[in-house]
Protein backbone atom coordinates (compact mmCIF):
# COMPACT_ATOMS: atom_id res chain seq x y z
CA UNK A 1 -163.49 -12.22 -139.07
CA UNK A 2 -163.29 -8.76 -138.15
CA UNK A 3 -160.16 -6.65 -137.52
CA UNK A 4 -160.91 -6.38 -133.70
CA UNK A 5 -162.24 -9.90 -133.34
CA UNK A 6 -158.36 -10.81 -135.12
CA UNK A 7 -156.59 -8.61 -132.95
CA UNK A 8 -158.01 -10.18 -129.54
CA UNK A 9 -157.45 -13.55 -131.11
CA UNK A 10 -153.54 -12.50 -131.42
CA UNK A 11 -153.63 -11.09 -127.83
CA UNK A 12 -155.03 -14.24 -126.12
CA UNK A 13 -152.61 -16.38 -128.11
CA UNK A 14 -150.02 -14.47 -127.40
CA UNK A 15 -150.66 -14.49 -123.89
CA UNK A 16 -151.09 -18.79 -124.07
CA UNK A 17 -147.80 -18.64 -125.76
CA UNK A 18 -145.43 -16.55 -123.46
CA UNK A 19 -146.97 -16.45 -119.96
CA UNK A 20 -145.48 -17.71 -116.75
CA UNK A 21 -147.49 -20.68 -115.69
CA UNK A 22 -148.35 -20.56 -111.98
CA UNK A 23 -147.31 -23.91 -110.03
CA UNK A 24 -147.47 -24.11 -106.34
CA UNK A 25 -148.23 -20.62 -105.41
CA UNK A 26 -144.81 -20.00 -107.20
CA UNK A 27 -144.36 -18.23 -111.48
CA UNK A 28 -141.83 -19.21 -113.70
CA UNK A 29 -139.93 -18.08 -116.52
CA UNK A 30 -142.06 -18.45 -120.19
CA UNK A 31 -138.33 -19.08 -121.83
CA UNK A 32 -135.14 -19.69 -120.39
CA UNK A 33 -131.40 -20.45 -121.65
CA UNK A 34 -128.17 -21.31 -120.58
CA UNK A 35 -124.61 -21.89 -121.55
CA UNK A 36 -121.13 -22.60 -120.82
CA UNK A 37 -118.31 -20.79 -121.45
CA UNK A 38 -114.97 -19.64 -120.22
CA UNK A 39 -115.50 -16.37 -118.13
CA UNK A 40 -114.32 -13.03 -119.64
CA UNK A 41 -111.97 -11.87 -117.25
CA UNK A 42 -110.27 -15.11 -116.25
CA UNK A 43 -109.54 -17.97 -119.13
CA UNK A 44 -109.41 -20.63 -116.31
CA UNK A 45 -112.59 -20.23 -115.14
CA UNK A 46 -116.24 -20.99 -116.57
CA UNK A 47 -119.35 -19.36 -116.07
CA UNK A 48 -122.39 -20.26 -117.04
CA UNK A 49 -124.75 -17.47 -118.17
CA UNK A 50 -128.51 -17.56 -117.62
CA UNK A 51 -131.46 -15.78 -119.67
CA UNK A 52 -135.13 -15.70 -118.96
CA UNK A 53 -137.70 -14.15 -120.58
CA UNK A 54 -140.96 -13.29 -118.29
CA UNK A 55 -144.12 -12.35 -119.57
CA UNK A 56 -144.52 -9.15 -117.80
CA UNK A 57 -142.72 -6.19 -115.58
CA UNK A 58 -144.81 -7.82 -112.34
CA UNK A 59 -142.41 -10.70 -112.71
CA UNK A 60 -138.75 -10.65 -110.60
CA UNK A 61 -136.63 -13.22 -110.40
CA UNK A 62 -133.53 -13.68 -107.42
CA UNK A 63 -130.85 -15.83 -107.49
CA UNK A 64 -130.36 -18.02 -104.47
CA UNK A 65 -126.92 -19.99 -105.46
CA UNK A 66 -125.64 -22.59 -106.75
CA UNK A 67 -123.75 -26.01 -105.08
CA UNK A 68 -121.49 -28.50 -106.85
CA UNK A 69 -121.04 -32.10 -105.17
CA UNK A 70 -119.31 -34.30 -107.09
CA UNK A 71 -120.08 -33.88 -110.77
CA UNK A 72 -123.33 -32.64 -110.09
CA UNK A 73 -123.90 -28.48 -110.34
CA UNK A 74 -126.88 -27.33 -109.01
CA UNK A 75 -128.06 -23.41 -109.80
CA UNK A 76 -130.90 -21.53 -107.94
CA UNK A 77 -133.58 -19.17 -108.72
CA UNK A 78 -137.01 -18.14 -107.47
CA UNK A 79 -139.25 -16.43 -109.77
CA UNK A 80 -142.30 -14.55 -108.16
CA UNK A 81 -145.01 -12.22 -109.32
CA UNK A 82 -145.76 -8.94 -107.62
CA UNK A 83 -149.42 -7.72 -107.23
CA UNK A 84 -151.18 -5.11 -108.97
CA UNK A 85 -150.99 -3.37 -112.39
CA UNK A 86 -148.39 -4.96 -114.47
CA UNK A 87 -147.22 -3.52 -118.00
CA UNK A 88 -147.39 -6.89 -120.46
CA UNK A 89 -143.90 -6.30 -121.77
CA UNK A 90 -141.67 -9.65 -122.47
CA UNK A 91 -138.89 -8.44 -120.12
CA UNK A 92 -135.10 -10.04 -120.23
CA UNK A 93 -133.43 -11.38 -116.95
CA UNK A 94 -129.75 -12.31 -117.02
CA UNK A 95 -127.10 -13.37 -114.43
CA UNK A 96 -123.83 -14.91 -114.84
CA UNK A 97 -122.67 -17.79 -112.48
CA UNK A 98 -119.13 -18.42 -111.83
CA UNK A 99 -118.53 -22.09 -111.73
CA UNK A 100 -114.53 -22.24 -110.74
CA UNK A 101 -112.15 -24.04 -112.26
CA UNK A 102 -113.56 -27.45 -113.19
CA UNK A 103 -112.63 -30.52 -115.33
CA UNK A 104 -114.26 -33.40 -116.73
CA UNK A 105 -117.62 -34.31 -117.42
CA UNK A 106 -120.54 -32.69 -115.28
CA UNK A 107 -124.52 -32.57 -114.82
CA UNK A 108 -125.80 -29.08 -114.61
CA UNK A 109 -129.52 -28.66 -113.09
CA UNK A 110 -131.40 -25.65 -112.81
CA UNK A 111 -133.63 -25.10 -110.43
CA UNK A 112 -136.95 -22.51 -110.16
CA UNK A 113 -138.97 -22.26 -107.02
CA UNK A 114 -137.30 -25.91 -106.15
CA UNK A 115 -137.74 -27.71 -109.40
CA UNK A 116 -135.85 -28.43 -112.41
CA UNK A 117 -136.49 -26.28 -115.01
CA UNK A 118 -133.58 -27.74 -117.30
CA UNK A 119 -130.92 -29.95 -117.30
CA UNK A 120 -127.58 -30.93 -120.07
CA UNK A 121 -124.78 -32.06 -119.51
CA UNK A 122 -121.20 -30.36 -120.22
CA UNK A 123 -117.65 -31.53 -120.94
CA UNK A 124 -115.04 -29.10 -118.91
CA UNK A 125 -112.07 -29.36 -121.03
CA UNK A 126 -109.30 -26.88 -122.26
């Protein structure tokens, strides 16, 4: 196999591997990640941070809110993709959620363009 034939091989997978899949007109995140932990600035409350990576600069993501009923939290996002000439950079989204003061045991669902993207569950405690 050639070197450019190996190269273009590594580009298309590489694209496969980290690009937004496009569901109902909407684009989500290739990776996301969140946790749990006491915010910095107030040891009573907990936040819950959120990362995405997204497979290019075209990519933006907003942050509609978040509800809690009963032991349920629900957080918002909508990820869209812009038109046009895009750099294909991974690029890093982050936003931190206050969640109040809470205690017990508690489902946490996170939502893009109106469905779960992931879901755990968290013990409030301390």
């Amino acid at each position: 196999m050639g070197k450019v034939t190996a190269v273009l091989l590594v580009l298309a997978l590489s694209a496969v591997l980290c690009g937004c899949t496009s569901k109902h007109n909407g684009a989500y995140p290739a990776k996301m990640n969140a946790v749990v932990i006491k915010c910095e600035n107030n040891s009573s409350e907990w936040c819950l941070y959120v990362t995405m990576t997204l497979p290019s600069t075209c990519y933006r993501v907003k942050y509609d809110g978040m509800s809690v009923k009963g032991n349920e939290i629900n957080v918002y996002f909508t990820c869209s993709k812009a038109d046009g000439v895009c750099t294909q950079v991974l690029t890093k989204y982050s936003k931190s959620v206050k969640l109040g003061n809470l205690k017990g045991d508690y489902s946490v669902r996170i939502y893009v363009n109106g469905e779960v993207r992931t879901s755990f569950s968290v013990n409030f405690s301390g």
